[in-house]
Protein backbone atom coordinates (compact mmCIF):
# COMPACT_ATOMS: atom_id res chain seq x y z
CA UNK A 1 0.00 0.00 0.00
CA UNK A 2 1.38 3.36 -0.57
CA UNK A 3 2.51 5.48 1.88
CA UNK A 4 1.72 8.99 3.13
CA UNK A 5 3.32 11.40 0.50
CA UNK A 6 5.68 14.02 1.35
CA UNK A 7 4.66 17.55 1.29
CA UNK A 8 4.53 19.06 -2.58
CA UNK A 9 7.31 20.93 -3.28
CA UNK A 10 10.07 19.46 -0.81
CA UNK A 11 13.51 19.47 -2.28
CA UNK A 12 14.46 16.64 -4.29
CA UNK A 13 11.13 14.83 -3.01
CA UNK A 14 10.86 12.91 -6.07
CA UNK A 15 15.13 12.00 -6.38
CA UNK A 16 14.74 10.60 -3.47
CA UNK A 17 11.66 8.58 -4.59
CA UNK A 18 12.62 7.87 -7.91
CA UNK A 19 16.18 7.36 -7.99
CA UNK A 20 16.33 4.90 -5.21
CA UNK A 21 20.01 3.75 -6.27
CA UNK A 22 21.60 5.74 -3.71
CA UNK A 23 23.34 3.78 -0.82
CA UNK A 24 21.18 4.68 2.55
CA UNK A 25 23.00 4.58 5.78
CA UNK A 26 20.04 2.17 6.84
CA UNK A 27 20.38 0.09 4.20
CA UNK A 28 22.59 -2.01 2.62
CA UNK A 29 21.73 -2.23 -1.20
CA UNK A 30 20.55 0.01 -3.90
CA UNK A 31 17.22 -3.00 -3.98
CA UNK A 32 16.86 -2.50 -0.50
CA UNK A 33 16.42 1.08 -0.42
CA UNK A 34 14.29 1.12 -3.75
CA UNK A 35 11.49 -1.30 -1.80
CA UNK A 36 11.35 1.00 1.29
CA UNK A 37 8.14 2.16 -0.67
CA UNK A 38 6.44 1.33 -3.73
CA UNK A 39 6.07 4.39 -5.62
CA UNK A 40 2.40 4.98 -7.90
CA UNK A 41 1.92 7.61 -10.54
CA UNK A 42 -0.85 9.50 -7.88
CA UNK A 43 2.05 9.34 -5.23
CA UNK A 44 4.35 11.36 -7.83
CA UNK A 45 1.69 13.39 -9.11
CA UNK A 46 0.78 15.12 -5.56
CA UNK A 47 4.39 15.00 -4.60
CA UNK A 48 5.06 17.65 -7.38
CA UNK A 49 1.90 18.95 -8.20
CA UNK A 50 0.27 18.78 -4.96
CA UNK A 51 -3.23 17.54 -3.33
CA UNK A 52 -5.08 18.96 -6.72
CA UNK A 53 -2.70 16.91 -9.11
CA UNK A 54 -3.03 13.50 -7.12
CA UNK A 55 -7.01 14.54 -7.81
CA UNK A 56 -6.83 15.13 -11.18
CA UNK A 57 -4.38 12.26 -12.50
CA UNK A 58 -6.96 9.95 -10.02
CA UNK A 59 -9.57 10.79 -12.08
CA UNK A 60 -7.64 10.12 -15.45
CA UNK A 61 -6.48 7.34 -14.20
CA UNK A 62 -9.79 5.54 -13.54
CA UNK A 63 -11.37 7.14 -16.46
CA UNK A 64 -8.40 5.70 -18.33
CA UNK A 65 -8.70 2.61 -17.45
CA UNK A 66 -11.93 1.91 -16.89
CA UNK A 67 -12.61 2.96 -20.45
CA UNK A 68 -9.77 0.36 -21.60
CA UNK A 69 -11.46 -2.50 -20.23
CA UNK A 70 -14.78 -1.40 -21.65
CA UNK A 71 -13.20 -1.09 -25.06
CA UNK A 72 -11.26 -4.36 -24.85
CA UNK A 73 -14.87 -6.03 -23.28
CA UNK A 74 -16.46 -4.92 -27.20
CA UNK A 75 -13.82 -6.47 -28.34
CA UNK A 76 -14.43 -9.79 -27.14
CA UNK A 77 -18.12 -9.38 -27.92
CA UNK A 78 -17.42 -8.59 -32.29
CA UNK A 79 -15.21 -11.47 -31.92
CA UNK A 80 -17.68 -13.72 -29.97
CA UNK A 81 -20.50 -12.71 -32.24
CA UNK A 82 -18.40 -13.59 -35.46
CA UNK A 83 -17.69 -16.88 -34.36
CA UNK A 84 -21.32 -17.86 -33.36
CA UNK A 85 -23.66 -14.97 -35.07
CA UNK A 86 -26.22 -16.34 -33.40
CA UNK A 87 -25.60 -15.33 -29.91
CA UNK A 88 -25.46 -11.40 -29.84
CA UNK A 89 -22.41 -9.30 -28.60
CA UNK A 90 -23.57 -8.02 -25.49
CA UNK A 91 -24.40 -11.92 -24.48
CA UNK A 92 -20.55 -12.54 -25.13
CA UNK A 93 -19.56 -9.68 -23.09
CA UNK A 94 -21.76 -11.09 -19.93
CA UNK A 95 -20.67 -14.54 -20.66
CA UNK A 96 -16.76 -13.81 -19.45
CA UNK A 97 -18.21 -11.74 -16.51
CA UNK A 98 -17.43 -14.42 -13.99
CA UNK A 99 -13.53 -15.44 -15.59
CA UNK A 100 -13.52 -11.27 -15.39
CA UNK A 101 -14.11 -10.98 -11.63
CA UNK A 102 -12.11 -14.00 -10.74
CA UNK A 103 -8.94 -13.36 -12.38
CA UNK A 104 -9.35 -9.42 -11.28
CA UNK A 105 -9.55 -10.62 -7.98
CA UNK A 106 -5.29 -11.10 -8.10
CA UNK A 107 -3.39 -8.87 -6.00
CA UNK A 108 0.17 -9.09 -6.64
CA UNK A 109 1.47 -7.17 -9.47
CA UNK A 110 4.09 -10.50 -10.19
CA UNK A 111 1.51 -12.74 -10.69
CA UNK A 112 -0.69 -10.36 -13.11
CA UNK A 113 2.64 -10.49 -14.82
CA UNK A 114 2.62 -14.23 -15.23
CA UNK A 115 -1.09 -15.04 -16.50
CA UNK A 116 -0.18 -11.63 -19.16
CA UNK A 117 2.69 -13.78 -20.17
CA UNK A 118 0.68 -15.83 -22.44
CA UNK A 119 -1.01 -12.75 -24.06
CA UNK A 120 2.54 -11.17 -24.73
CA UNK A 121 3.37 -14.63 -26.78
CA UNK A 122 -0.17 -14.38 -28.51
CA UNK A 123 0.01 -10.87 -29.92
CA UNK A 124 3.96 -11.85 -31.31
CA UNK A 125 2.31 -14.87 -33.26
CA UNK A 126 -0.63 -12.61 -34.29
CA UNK A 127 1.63 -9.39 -35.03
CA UNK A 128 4.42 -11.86 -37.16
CA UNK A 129 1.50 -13.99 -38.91
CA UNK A 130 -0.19 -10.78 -40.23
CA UNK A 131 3.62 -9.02 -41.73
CA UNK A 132 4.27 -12.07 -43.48
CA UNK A 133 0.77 -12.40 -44.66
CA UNK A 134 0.43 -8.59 -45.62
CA UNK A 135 4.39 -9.15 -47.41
CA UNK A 136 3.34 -12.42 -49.39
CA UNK A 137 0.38 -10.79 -50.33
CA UNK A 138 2.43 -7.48 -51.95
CA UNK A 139 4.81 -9.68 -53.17
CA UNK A 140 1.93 -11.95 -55.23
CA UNK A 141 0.15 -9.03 -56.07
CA UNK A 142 1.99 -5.14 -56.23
CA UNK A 143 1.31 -2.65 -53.54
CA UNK A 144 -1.98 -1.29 -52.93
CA UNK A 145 -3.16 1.47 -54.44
CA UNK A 146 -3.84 4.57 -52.11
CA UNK A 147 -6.18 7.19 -52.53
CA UNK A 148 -5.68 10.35 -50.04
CA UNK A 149 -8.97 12.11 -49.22
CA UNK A 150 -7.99 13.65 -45.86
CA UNK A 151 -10.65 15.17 -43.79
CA UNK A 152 -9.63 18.26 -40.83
CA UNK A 153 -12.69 16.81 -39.00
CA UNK A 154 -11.82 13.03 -38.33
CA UNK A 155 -7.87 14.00 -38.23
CA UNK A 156 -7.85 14.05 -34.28
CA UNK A 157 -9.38 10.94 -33.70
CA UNK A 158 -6.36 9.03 -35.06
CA UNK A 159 -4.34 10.86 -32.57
CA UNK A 160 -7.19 9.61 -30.19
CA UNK A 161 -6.52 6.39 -31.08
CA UNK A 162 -2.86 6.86 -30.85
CA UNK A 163 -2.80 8.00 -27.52
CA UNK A 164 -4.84 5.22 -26.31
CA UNK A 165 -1.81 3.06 -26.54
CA UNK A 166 -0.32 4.83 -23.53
CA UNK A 167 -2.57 2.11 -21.61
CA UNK A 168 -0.32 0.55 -19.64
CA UNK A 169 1.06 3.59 -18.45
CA UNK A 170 -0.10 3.59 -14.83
CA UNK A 171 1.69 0.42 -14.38
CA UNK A 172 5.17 1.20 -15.10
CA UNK A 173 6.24 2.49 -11.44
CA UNK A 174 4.79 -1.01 -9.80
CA UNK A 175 6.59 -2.92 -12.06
CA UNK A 176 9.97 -1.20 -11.52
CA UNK A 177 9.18 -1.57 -7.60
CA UNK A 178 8.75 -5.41 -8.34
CA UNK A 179 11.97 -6.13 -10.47
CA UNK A 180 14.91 -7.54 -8.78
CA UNK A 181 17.39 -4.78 -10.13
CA UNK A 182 15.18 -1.47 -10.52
CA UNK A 183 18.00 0.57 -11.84
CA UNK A 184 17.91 -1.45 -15.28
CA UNK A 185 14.34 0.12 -15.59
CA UNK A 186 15.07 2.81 -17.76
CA UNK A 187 17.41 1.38 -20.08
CA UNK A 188 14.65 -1.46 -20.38
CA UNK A 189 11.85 0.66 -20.59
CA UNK A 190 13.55 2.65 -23.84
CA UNK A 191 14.53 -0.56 -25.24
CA UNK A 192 11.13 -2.14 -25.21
CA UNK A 193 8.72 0.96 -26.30
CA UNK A 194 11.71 1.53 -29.15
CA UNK A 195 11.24 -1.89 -29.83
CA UNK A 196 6.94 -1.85 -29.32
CA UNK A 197 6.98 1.26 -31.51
CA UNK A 198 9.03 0.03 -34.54
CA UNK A 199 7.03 -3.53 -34.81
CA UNK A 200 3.65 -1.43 -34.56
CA UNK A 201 4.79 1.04 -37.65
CA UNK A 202 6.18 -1.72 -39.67
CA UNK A 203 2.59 -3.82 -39.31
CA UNK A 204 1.06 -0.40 -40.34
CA UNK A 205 2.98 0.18 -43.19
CA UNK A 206 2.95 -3.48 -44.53
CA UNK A 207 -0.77 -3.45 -44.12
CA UNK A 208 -1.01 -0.14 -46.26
CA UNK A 209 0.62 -1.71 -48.71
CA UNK A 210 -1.13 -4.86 -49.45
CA UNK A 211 -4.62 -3.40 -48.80
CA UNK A 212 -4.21 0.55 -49.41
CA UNK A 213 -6.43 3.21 -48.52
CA UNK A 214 -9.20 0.28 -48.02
CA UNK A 215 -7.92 -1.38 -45.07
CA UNK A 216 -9.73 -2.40 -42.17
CA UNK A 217 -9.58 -2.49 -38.51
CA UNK A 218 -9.17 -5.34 -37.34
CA UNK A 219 -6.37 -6.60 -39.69
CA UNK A 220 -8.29 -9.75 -39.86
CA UNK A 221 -11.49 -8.77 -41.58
CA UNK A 222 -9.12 -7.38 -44.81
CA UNK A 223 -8.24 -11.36 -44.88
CA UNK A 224 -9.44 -14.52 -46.50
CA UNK A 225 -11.64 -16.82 -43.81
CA UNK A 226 -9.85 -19.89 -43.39
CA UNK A 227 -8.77 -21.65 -40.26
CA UNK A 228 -5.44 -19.79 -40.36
CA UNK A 229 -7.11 -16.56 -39.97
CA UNK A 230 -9.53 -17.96 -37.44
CA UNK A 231 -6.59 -18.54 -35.74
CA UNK A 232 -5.24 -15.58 -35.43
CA UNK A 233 -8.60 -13.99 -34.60
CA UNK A 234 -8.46 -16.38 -31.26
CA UNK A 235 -4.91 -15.58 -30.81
CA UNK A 236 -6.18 -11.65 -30.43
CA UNK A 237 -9.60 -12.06 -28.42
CA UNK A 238 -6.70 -14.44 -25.87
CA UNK A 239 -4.30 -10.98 -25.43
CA UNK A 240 -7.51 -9.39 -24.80
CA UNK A 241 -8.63 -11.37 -21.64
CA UNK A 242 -5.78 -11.88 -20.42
CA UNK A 243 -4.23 -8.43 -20.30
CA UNK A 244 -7.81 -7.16 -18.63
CA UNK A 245 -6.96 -7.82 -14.93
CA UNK A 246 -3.82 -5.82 -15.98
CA UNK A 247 -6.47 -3.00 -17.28
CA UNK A 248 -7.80 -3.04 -13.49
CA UNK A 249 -4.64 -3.38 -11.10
CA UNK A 250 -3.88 0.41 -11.11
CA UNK A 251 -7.96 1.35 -10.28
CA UNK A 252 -7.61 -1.52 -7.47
CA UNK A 253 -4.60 -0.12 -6.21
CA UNK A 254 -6.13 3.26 -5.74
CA UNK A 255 -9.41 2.12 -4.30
CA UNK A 256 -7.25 0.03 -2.34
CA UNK A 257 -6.23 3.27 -0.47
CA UNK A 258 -9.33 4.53 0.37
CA UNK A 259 -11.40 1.11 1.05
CA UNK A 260 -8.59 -0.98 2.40
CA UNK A 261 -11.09 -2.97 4.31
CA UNK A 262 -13.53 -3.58 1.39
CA UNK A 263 -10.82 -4.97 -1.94
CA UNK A 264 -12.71 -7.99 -2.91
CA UNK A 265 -16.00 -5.03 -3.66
CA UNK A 266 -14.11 -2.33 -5.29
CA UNK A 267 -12.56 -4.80 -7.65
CA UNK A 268 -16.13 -6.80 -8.33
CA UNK A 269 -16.78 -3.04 -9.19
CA UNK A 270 -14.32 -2.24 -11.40
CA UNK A 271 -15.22 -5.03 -13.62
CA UNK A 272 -18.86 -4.01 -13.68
CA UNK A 273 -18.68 -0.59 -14.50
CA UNK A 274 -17.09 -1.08 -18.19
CA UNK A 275 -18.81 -4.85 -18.57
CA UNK A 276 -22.29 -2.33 -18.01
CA UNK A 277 -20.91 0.33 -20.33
CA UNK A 278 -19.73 -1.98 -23.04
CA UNK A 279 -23.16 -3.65 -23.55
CA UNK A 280 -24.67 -0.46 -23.42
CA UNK A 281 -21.85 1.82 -26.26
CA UNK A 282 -20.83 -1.11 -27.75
CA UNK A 283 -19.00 1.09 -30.59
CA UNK A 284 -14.80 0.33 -30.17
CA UNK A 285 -13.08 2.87 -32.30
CA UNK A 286 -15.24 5.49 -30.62
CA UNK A 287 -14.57 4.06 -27.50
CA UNK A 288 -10.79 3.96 -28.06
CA UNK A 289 -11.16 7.90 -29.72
CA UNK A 290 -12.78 9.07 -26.53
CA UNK A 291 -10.85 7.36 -23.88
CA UNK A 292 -7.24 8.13 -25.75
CA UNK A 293 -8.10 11.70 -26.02
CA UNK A 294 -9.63 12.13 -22.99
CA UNK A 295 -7.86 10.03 -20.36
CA UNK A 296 -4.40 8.82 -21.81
CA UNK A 297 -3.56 12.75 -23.53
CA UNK A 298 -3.39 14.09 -19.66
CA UNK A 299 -1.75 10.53 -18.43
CA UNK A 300 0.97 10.43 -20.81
CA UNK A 301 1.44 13.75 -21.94
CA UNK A 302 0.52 16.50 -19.94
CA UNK A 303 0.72 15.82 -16.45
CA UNK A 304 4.35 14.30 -16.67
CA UNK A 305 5.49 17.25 -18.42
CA UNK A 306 3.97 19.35 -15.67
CA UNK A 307 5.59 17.11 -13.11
CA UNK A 308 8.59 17.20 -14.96
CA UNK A 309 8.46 21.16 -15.03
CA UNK A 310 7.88 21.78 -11.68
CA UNK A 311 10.87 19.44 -10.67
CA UNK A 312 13.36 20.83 -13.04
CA UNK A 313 12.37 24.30 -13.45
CA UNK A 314 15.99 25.64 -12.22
CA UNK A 315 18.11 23.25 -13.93
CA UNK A 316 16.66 23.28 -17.65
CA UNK A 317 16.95 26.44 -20.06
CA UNK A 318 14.22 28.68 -21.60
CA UNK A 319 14.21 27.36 -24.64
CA UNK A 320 13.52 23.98 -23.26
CA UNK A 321 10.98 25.02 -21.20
CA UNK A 322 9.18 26.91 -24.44
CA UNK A 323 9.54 23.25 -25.81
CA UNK A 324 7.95 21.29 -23.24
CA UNK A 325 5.50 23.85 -22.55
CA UNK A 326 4.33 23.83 -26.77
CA UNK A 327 4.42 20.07 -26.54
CA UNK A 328 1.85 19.49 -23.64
CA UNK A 329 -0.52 22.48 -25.23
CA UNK A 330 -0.49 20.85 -28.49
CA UNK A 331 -0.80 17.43 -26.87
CA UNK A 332 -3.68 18.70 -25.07
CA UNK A 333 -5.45 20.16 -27.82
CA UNK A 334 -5.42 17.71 -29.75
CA UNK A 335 -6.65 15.23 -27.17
CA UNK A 336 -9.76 17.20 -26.28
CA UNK A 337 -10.16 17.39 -29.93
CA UNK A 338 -10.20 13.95 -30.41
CA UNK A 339 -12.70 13.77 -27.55
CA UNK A 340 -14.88 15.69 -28.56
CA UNK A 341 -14.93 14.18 -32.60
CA UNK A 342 -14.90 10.81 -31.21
CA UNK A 343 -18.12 11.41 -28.89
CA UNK A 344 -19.79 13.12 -31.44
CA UNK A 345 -19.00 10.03 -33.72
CA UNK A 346 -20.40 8.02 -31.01
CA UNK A 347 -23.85 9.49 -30.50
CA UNK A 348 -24.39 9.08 -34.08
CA UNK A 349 -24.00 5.45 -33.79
CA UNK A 350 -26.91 5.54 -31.15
């Protein structure tokens, strides 16, 4: 459980809780000294930006997630209801309520890392079967042709989209807290996104190419139906369910705070909310426009560039400032944006 934060504003408050590499006289390893206390993005947040920025990345934060589980839920309900059309998608979605609530009910960051091990391995088959279906198909057939008909209105819900991505966000800081040596975080954490972000461009752009400005979403419904595909189709709705309790550990860990006495609730709770939401807006692009722009633009954009700002005010230049400062305003923008179109898009569906 987290402890009480230290007063916004103290010197080096978040050194001391971030780089927790520094020999203690109390302790007698860099690891040691790093567990004295697990560190959460709310803890940072009110350490820097006080009592009002724990509120407000709170609120993202459940918002943020919350909405991820919802859209991941629809998922599993369009790929229930293509398998058997005959039972609808909002019977799918209340069919895995039960699995839902008993694998949320896991408490310990390690082992939500362990049952998410075999959804990494399932989206690296899915993600490697699609490029080399998307290659042999360009190399059997020419590139795609593309047709550009770009529209100012629906531009900021593929920024939406992109910034919904930043999901797993709120779970960095426990999982440095839970590695044996926490000082290889960063250098592991670049490697992997660098890594993350290269595979995703390189499905986009292979996928561009075989099926041009006519490509679907999923990647699968571009695709012949054969058992192959089918395949692959499982593989995707299995990263799905088991990466949800993943969805719901930071909103458990926060309730956690407040209702210590009541964790099995709040986390029967959490897995209601978005199960009720996704049977009711059952739209996922939408869903994933609205939560991205709305949620994950202040999670992974603004508020650690305010946190970052207020920390480093006196040791970074001007001009860098001026940077930082156009970043999270255009960030910002173009995350309410986003919001906004994607809602709008939403409402239509209705």
């Amino acid at each position: 459980m987290v402890g009480k934060p230290k007063a916004a504003g103290v010197p080096g408050a978040v050194h001391n809780e971030t780089s927790k590499f520094e020999i203690d006289s109390d302790l007698q390893t860099p690891v040691e000294l790093y567990q004295k206390e697990e560190l959460t993005f709310t803890h940072l947040a009110e350490i820097e930006l006080g009592p009002l920025g724990r509120t407000l990345v709170e609120i993202s934060l459940i918002v943020g997630q919350l909405g991820c589980m919802m859209a991941y839920l629809i998922y599993i309900g369009t790929l229930g209801n293509y398998f058997v059309p005959t039972i609808p998608e909002w019977a799918w979605v209340f069919m895995f309520l039960p699995t839902n609530l008993a694998v949320c009910q896991l408490r310990e960051i390690k082992l939500l890392m362990d049952w998410s091990a075999l959804g990494v391995l399932a989206s690296i088959f899915g993600m490697i079967s699609l490029f080399v279906i998307c290659m042999n198909k360009v190399a059997s057939e020419g590139v795609a042709p593309l047709e550009y008909d770009f529209k100012i209105s629906t531009f900021p819900s593929c920024f939406g989209i992109m910034f919904f991505a930043m999901e797993g966000i709120q779970v960095m800081l426990p999982v440095a807290h839970k590695m044996s040596r926490p000082e290889d975080y960063p250098s592991m954490l670049l490697y992997v996104v660098t890594a993350v972000a290269i595979s995703y461009m390189c499905l986009a752009v292979v996928g561009y190419m075989a099926y041009g400005s006519k490509v679907l979403a999923p990647m699968t419904d571009n695709m012949d139906d054969n058992d192959f595909t089918d395949f692959i189709r499982f593989s995707q709705g299995l990263v799905v369910l088991v990466s949800f309790p993943i969805q719901a550990f930071p909103v458990a860990k926060l309730l956690d705070v407040y209702y210590p006495e009541n964790q099995t609730l709040s986390r029967a709770i959490i897995v209601l909310i978005p199960t009720v939401v996704a049977i009711v807006f059952p739209f996922m692009g939408e869903a994933m426009g609205m939560i991205g722009g709305l949620a994950m633009t202040g999670l992974g954009c603004v508020f650690p560039i305010l946190m970052y700002l207020q920390h480093f005010s006196s040791s970074i230049t001007d001009t860098q400032k001026a940077i930082l400062w156009t970043c999270m305003s255009v960030g910002g923008m173009i995350g309410t944006l986003a919001t906004i179109e994607s809602a709008v898009q939403m409402f239509d569906e209705l």
